[in-house]
N, C-alpha and C. Protein backbone atom coordinates (compact mmCIF):
# COMPACT_ATOMS: atom_id res chain seq x y z
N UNK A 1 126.94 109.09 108.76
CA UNK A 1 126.17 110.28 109.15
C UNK A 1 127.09 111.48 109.20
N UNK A 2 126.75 112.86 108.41
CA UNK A 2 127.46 113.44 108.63
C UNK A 2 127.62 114.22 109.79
N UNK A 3 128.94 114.18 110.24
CA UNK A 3 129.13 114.94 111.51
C UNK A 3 129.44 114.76 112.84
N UNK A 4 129.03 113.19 112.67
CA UNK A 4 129.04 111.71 113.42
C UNK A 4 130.43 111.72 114.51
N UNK A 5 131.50 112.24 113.71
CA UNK A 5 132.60 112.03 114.67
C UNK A 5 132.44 113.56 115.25
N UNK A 6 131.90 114.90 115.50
CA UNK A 6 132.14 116.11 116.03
C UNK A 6 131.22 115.33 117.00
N UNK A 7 130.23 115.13 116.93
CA UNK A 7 129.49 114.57 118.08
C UNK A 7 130.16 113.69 119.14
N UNK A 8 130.61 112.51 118.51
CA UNK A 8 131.13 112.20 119.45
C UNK A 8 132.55 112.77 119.96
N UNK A 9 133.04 113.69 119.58
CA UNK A 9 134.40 114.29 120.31
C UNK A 9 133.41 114.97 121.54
N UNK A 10 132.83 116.06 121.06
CA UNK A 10 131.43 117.11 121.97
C UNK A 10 131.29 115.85 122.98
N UNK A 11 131.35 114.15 123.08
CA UNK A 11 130.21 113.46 123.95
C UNK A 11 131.06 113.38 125.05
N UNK A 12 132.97 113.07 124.57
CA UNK A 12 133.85 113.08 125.07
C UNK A 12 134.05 113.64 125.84
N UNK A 13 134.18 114.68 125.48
CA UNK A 13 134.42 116.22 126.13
C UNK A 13 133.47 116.09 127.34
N UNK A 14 132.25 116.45 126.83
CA UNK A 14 130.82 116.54 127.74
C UNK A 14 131.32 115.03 129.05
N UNK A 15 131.68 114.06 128.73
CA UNK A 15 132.11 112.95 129.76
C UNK A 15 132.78 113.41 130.61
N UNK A 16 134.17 113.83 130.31
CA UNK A 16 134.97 114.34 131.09
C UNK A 16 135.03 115.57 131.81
N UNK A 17 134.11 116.58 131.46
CA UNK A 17 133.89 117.33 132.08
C UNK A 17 133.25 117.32 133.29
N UNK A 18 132.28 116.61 132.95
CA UNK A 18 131.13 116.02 134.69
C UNK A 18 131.66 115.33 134.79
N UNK A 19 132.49 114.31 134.32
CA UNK A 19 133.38 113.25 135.33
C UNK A 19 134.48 113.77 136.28
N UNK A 20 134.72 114.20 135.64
CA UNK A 20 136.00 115.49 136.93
C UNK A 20 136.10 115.72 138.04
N UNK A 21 134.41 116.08 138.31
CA UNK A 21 133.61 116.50 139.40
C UNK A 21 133.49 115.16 140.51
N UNK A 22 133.66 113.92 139.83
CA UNK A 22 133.72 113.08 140.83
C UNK A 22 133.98 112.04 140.86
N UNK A 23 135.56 111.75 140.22
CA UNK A 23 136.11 110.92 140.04
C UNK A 23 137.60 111.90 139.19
N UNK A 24 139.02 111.78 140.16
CA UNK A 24 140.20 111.84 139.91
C UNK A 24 140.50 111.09 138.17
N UNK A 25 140.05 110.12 137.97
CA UNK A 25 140.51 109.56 136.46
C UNK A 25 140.21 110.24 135.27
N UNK A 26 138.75 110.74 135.55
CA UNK A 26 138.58 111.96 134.47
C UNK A 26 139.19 113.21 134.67
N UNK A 27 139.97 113.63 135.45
CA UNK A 27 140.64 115.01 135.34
C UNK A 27 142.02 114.66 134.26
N UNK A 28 141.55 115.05 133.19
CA UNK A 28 142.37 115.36 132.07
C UNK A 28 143.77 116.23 132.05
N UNK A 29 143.76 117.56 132.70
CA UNK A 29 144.71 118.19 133.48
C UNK A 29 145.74 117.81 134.66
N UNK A 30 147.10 118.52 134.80
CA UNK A 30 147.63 118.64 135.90
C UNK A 30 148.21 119.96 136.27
N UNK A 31 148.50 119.96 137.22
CA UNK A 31 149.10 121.40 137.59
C UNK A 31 150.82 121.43 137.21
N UNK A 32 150.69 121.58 135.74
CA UNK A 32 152.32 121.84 135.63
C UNK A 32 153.04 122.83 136.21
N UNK A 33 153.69 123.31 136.54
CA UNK A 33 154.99 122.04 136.74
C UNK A 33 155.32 121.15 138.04
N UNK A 34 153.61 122.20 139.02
CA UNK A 34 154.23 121.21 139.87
C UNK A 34 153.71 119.52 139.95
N UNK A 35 152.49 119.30 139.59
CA UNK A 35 152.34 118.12 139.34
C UNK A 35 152.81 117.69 137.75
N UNK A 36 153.38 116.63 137.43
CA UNK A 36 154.07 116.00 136.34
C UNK A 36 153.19 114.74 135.57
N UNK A 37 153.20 114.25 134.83
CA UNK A 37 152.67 113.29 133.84
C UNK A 37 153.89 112.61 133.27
N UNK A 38 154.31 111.30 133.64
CA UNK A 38 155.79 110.63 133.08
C UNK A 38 155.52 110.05 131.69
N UNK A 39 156.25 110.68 131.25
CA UNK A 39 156.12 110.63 129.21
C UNK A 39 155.75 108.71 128.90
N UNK A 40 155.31 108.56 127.90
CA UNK A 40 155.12 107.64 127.44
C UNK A 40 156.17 106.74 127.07
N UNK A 41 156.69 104.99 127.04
CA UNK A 41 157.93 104.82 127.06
C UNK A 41 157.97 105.14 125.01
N UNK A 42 156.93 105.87 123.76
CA UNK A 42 157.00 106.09 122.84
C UNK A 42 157.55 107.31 122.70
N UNK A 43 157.49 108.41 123.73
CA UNK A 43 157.92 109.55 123.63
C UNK A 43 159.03 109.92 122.81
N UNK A 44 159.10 110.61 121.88
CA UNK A 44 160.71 111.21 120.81
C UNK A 44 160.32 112.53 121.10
N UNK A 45 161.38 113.30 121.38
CA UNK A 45 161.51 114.54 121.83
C UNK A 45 163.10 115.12 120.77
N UNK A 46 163.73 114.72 120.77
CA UNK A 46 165.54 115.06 120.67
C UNK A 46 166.45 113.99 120.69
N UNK A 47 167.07 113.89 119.83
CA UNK A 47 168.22 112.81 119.52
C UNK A 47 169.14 113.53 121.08
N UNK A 48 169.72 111.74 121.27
CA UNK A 48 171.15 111.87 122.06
C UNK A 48 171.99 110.62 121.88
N UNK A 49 173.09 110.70 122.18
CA UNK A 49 174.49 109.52 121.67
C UNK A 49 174.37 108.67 123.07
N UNK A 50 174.32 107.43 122.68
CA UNK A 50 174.27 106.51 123.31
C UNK A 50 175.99 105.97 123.72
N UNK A 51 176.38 105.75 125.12
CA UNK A 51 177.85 105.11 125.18
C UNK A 51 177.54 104.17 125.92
N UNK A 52 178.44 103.14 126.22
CA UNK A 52 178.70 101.87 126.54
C UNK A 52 179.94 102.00 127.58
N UNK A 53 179.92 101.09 128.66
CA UNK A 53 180.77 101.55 130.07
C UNK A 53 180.44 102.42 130.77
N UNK A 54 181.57 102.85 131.61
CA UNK A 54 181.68 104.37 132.49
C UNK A 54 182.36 106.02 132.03
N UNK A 55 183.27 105.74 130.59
CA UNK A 55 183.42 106.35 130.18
C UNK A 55 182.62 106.79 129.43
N UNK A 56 182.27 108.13 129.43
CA UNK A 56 181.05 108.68 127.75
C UNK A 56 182.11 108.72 126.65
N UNK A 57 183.32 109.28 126.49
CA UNK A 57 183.68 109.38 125.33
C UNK A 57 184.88 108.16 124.90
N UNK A 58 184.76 107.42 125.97
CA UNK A 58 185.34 106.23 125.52
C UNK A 58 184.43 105.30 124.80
N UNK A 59 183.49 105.53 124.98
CA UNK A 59 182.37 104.19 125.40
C UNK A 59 181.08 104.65 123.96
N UNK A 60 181.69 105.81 123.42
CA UNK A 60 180.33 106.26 122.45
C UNK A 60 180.46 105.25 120.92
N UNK A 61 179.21 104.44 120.93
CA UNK A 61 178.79 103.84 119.89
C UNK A 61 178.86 104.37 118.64
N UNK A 62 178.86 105.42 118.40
CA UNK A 62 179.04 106.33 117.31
C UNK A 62 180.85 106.28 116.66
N UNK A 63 180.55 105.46 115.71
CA UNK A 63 182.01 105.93 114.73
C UNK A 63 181.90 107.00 113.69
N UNK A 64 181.07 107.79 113.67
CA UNK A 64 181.56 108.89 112.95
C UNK A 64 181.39 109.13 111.78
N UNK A 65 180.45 107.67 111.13
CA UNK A 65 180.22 107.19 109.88
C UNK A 65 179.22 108.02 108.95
N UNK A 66 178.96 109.41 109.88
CA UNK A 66 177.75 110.23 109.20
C UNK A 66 176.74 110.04 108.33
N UNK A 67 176.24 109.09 108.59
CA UNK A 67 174.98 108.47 107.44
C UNK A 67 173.96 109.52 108.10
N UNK A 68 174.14 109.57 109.46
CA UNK A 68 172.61 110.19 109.82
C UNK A 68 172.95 112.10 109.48
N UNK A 69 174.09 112.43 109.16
CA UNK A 69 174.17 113.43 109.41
C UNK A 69 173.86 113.96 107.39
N UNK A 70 174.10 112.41 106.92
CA UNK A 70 173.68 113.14 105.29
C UNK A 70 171.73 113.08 105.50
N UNK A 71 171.81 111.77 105.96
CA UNK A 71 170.24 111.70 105.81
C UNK A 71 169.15 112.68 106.51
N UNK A 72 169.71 113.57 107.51
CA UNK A 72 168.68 115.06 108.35
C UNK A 72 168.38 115.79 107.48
N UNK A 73 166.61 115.85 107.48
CA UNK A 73 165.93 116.72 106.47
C UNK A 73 166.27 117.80 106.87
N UNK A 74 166.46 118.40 107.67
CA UNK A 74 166.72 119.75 108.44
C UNK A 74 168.24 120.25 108.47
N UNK A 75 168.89 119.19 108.54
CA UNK A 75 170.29 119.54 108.28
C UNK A 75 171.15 120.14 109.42
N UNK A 76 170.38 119.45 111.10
CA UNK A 76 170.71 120.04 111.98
C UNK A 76 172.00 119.49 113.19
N UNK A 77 172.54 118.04 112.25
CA UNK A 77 174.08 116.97 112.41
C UNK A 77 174.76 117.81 112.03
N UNK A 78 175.94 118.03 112.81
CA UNK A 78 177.04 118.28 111.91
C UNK A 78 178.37 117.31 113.15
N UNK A 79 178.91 116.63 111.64
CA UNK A 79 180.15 115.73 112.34
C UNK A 79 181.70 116.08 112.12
N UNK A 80 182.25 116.01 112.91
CA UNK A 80 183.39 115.31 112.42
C UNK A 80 184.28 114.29 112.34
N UNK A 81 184.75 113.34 111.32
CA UNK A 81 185.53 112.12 111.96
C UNK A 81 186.48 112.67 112.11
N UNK A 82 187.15 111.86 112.97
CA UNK A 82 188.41 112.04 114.00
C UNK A 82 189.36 111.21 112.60
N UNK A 83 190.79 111.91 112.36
CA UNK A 83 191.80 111.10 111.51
C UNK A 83 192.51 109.71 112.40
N UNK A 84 191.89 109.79 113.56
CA UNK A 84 192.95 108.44 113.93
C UNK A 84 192.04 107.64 114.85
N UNK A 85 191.89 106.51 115.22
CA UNK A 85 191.49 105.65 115.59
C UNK A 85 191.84 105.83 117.42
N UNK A 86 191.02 105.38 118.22
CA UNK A 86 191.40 105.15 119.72
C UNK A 86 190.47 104.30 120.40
N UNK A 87 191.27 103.30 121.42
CA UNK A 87 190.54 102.17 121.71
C UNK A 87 189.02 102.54 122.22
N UNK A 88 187.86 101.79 122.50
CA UNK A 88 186.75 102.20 122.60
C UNK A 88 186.58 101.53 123.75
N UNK A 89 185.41 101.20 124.84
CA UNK A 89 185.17 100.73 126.31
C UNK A 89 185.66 99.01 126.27
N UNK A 90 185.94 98.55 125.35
CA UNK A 90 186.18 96.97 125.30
C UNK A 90 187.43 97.14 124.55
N UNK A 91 188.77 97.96 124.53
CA UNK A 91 189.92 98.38 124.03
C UNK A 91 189.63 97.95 122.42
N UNK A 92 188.90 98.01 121.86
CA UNK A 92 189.03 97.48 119.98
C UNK A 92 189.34 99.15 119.44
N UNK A 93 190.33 99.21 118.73
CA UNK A 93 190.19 101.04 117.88
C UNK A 93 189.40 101.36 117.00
N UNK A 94 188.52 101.89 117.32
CA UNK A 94 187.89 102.77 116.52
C UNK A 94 187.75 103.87 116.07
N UNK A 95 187.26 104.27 114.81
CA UNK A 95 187.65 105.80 114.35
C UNK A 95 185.98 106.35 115.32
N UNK A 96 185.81 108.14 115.69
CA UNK A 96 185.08 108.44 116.72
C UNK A 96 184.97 109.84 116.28
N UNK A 97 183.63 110.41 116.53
CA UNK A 97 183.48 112.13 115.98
C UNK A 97 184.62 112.65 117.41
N UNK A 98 185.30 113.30 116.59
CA UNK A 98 185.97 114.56 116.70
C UNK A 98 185.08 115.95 117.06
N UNK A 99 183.98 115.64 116.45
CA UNK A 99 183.39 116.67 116.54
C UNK A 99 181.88 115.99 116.43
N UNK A 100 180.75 116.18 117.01
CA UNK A 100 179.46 115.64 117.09
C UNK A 100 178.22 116.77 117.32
N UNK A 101 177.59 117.74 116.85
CA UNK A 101 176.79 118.73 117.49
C UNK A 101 175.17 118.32 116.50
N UNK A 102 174.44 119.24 117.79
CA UNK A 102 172.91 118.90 116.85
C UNK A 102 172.73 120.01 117.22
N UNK A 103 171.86 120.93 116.79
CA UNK A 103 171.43 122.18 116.32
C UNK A 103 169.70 122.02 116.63
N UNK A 104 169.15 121.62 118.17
CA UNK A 104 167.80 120.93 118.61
C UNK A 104 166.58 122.55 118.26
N UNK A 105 167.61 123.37 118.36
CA UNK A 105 166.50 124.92 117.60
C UNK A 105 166.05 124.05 116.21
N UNK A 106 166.60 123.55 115.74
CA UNK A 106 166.23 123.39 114.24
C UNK A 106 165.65 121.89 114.22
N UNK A 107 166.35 120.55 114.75
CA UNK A 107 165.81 119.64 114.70
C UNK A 107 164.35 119.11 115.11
N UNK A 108 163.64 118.84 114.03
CA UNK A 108 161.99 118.83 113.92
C UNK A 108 161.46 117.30 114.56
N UNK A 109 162.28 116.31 115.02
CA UNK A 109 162.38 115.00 116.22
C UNK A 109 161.56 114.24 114.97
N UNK A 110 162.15 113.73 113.89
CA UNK A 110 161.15 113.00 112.89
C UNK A 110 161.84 111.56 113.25
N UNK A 111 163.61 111.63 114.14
CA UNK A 111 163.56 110.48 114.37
C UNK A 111 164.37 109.29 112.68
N UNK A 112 164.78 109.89 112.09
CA UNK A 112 165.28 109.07 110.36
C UNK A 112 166.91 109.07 111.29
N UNK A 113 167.47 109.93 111.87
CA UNK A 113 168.66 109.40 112.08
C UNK A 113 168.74 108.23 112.96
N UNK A 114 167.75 107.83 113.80
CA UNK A 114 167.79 107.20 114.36
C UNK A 114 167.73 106.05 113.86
N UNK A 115 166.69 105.89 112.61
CA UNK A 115 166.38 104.44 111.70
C UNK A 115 167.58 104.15 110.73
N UNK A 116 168.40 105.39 110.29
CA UNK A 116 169.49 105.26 109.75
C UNK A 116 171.04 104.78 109.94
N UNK A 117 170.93 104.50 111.94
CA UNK A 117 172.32 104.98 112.33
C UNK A 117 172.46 103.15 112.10
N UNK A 118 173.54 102.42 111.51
CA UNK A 118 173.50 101.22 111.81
C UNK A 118 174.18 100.45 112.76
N UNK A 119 174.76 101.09 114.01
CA UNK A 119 174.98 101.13 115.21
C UNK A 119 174.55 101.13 116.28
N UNK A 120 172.95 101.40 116.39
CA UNK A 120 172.32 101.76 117.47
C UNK A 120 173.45 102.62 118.06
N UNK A 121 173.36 103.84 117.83
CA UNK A 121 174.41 105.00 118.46
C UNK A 121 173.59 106.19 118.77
N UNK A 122 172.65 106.56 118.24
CA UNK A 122 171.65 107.47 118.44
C UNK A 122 170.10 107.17 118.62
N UNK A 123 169.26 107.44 119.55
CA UNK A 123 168.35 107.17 119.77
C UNK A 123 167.51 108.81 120.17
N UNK A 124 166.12 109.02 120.38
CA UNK A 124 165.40 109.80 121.29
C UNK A 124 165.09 109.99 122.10
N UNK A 125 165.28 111.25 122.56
CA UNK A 125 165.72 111.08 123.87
C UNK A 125 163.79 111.55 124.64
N UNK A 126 163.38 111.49 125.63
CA UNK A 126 162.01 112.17 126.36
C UNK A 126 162.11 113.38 127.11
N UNK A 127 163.09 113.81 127.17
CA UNK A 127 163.63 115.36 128.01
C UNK A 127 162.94 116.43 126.75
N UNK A 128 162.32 117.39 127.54
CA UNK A 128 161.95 118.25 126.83
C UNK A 128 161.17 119.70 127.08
N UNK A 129 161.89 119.79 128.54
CA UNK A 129 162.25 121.07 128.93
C UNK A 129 163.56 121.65 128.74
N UNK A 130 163.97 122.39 127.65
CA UNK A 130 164.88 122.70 126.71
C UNK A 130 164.75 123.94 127.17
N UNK A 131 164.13 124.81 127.39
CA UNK A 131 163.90 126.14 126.73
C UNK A 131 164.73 127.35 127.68
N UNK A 132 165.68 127.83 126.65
CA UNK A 132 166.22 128.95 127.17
C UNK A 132 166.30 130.59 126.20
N UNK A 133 166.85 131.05 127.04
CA UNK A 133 166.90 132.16 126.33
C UNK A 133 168.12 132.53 125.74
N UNK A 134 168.81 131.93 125.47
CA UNK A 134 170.14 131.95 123.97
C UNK A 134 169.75 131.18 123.02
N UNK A 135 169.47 131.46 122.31
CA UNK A 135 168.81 129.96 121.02
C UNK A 135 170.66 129.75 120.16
N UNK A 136 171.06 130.40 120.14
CA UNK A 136 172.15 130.19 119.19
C UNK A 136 173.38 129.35 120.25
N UNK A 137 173.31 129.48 121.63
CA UNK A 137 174.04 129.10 122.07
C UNK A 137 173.74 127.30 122.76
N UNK A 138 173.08 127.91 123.88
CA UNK A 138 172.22 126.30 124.82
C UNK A 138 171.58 125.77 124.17
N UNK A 139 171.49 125.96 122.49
CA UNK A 139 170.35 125.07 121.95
C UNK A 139 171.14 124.49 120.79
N UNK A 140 172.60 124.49 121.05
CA UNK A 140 173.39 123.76 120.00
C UNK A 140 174.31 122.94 120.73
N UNK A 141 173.88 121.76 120.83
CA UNK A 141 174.51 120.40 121.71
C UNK A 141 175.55 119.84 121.47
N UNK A 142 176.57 119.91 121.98
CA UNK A 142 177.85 119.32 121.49
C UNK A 142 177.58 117.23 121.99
N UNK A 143 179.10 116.80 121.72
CA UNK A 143 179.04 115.70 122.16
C UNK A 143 178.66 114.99 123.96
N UNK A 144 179.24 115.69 124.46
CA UNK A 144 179.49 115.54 125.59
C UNK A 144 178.15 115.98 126.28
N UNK A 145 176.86 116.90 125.89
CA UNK A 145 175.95 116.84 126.61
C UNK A 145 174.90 115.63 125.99
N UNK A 146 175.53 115.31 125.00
CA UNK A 146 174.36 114.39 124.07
C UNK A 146 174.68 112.72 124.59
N UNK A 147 175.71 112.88 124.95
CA UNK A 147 176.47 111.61 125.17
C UNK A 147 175.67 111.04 126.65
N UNK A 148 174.91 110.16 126.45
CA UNK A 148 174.21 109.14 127.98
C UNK A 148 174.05 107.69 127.67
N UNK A 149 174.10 107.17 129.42
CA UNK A 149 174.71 106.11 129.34
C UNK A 149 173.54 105.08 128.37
N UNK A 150 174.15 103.83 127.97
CA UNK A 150 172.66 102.47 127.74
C UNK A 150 171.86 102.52 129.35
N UNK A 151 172.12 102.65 130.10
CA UNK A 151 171.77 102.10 131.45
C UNK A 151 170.21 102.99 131.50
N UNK A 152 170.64 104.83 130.50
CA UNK A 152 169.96 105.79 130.64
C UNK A 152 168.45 105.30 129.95
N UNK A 153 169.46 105.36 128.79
CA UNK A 153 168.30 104.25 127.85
C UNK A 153 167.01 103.01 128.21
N UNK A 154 167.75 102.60 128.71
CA UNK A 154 166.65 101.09 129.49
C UNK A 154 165.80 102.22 129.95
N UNK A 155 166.19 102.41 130.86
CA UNK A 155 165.36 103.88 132.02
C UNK A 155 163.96 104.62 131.05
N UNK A 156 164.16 105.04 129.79
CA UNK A 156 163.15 105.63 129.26
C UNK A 156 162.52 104.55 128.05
N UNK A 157 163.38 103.67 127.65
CA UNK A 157 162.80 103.07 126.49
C UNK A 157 163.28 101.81 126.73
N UNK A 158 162.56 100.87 127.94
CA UNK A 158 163.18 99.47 128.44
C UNK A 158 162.90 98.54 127.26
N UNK A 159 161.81 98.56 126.56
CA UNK A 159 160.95 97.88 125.64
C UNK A 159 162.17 97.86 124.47
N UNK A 160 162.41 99.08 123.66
CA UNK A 160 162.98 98.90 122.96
C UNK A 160 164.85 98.88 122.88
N UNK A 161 164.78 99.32 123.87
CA UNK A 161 166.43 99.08 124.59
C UNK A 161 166.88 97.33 124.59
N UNK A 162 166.25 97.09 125.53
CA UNK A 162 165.88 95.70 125.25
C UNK A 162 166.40 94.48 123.93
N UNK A 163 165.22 95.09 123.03
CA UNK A 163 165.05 94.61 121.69
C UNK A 163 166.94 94.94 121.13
N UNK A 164 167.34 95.86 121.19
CA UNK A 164 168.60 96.69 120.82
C UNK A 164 170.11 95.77 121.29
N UNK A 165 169.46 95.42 122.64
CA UNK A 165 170.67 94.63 123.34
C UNK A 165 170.77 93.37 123.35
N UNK A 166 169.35 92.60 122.23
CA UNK A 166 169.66 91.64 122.22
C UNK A 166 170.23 90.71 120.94
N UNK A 167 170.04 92.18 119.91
CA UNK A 167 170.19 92.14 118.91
C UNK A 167 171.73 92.21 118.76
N UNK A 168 172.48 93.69 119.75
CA UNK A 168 173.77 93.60 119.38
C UNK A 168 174.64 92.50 119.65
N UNK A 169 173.59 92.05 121.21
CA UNK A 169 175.13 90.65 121.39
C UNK A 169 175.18 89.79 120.49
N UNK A 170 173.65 89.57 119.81
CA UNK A 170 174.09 88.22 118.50
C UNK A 170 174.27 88.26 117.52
N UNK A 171 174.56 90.00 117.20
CA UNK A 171 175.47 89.69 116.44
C UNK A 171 176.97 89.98 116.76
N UNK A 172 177.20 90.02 117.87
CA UNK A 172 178.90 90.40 118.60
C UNK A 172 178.84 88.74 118.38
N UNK A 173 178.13 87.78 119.24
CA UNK A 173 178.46 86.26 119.10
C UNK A 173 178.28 85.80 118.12
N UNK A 174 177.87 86.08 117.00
CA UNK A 174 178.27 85.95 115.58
C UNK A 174 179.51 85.86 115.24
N UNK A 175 179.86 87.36 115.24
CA UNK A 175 181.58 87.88 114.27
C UNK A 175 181.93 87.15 115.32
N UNK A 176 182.13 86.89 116.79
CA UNK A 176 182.93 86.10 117.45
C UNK A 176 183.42 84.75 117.39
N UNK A 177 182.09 84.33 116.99
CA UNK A 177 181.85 82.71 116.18
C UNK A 177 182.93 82.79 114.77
N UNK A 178 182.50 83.52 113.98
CA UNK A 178 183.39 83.56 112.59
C UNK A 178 184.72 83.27 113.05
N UNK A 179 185.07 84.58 113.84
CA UNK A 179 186.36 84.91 114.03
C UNK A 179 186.96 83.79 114.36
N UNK A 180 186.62 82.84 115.01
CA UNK A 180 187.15 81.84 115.89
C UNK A 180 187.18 80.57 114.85
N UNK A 181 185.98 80.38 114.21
CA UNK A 181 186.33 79.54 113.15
C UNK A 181 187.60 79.63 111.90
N UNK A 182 187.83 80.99 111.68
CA UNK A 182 188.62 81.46 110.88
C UNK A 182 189.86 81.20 110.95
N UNK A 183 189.86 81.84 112.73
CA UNK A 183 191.59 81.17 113.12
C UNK A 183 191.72 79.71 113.49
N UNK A 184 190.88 79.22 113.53
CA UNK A 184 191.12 76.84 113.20
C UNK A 184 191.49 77.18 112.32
N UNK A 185 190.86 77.45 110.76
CA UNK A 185 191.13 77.21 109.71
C UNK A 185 192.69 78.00 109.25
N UNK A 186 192.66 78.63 110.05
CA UNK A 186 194.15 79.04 109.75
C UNK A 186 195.14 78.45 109.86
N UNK A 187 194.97 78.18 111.52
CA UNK A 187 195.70 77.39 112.26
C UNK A 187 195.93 75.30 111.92
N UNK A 188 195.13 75.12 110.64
CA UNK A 188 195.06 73.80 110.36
C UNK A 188 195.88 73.71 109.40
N UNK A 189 195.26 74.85 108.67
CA UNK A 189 196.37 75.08 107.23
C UNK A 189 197.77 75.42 107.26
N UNK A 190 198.17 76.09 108.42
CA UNK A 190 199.87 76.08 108.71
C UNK A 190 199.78 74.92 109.65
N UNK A 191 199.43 74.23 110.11
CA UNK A 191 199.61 72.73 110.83
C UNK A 191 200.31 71.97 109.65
N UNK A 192 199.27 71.74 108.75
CA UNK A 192 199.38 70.96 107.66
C UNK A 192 200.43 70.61 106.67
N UNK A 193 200.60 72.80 106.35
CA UNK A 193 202.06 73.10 105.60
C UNK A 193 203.44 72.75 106.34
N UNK A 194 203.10 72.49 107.70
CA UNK A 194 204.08 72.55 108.22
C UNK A 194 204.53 70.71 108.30
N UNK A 195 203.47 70.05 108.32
CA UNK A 195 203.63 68.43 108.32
C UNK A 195 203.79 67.83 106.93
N UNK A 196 203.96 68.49 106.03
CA UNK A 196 203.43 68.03 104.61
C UNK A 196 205.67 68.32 104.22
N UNK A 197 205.33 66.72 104.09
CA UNK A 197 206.93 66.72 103.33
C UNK A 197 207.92 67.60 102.37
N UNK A 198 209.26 67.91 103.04
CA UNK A 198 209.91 68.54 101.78
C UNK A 198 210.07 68.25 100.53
N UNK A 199 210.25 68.58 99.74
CA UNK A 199 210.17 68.02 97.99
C UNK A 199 211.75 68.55 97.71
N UNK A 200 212.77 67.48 98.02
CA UNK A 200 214.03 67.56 97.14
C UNK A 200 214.12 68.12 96.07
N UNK A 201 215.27 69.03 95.98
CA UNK A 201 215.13 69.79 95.07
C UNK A 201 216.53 69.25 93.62
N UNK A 202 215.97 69.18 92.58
CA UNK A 202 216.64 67.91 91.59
C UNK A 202 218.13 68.81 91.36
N UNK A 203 218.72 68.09 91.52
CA UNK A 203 220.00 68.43 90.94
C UNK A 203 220.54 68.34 89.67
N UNK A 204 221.72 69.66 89.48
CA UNK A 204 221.60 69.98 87.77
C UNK A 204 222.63 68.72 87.01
């Protein structure tokens, strides 16, 4: 029927309007700012860098590997890798931006760096009272304001945080597994060379 769905938006509407009147569940509204509505745990608002520990810039998941910063339709990453390596929250060295900024005036929250980063190092963030009056300045994020903890994470996106942390340990107990098999096999093969008879050497 044509028209079928304006009607029923109009029936919607028309519901909630006399429902309002007497019953709290149909009031569609709140009084921002002083009454609040807590974002959805789907909410994407603005990328931020995820770290690991108590340190933020020890602890940032991000090596610097700029995949997400080629892949921004907007072009609002800009990185730098660092030339030298420094231990990370579990002492392993890793190379680390030197330089990390997002440019959130420009970034349109489509969310691809996030599907791109293969670190879980960047995620979206639900903050999104931003708004100031320097756009060139407070609205270009260095590392250090972007940088929050996993702990922050659970907090807005437990569901998929979750999913994230259970993924990284298996595969940390993976390479750990390898690793460990690797050095037996090392360690069998100089056993071996080391038990395996000298071969006289013939005289002229």
């Amino acid at each position: 029927m044509l028209g079928e769905g304006i009607l029923k938006g109009l029936g919607e509407t028309a519901k909630n309007f006399a429902g309002s009147f007497v019953s709290e569940d149909r009031m569609t509204t709140v009084q921002y700012p002083e009454e609040r509505i807590a974002p959805i745990e789907n909410t994407r608002d603005f990328p931020f860098l995820i770290y690991d520990g108590n340190d933020a810039m020890a602890g940032l998941r991000c090596v610097a590997c700029q995949i997400c910063e080629k892949e921004c339709p907007p072009k609002c990453i800009y990185i730098v890798k660092s030339a030298d390596k420094k231990p990370d929250y579990v002492g392993k060295p890793q190379f680390y931006p030197a330089r990390f900024d997002i440019d959130i005036s420009v970034c349109m929250s489509c969310q691809i760096c996030v599907e791109v980063c293969p670190f879980e190092a960047i995620k979206m963030d639900t903050e999104f009272e931003l708004s100031t009056t320097d756009r060139f300045g407070q609205l270009l994020l260095d590392k250090h304001q972007l940088a929050k903890s996993n702990v922050y994470y659970h907090g807005i996106h437990p569901t998929e945080a979750e999913e994230v942390d259970e993924r990284l340990n298996a595969e940390k107990t993976k390479a750990e597994a390898k690793a460990k098999a690797d050095a037996e096999t090392k360690a069998k093969a100089a056993a071996a060379k080391a038990a395996a008879p000298v071969q006289p050497v013939p005289s002229k």
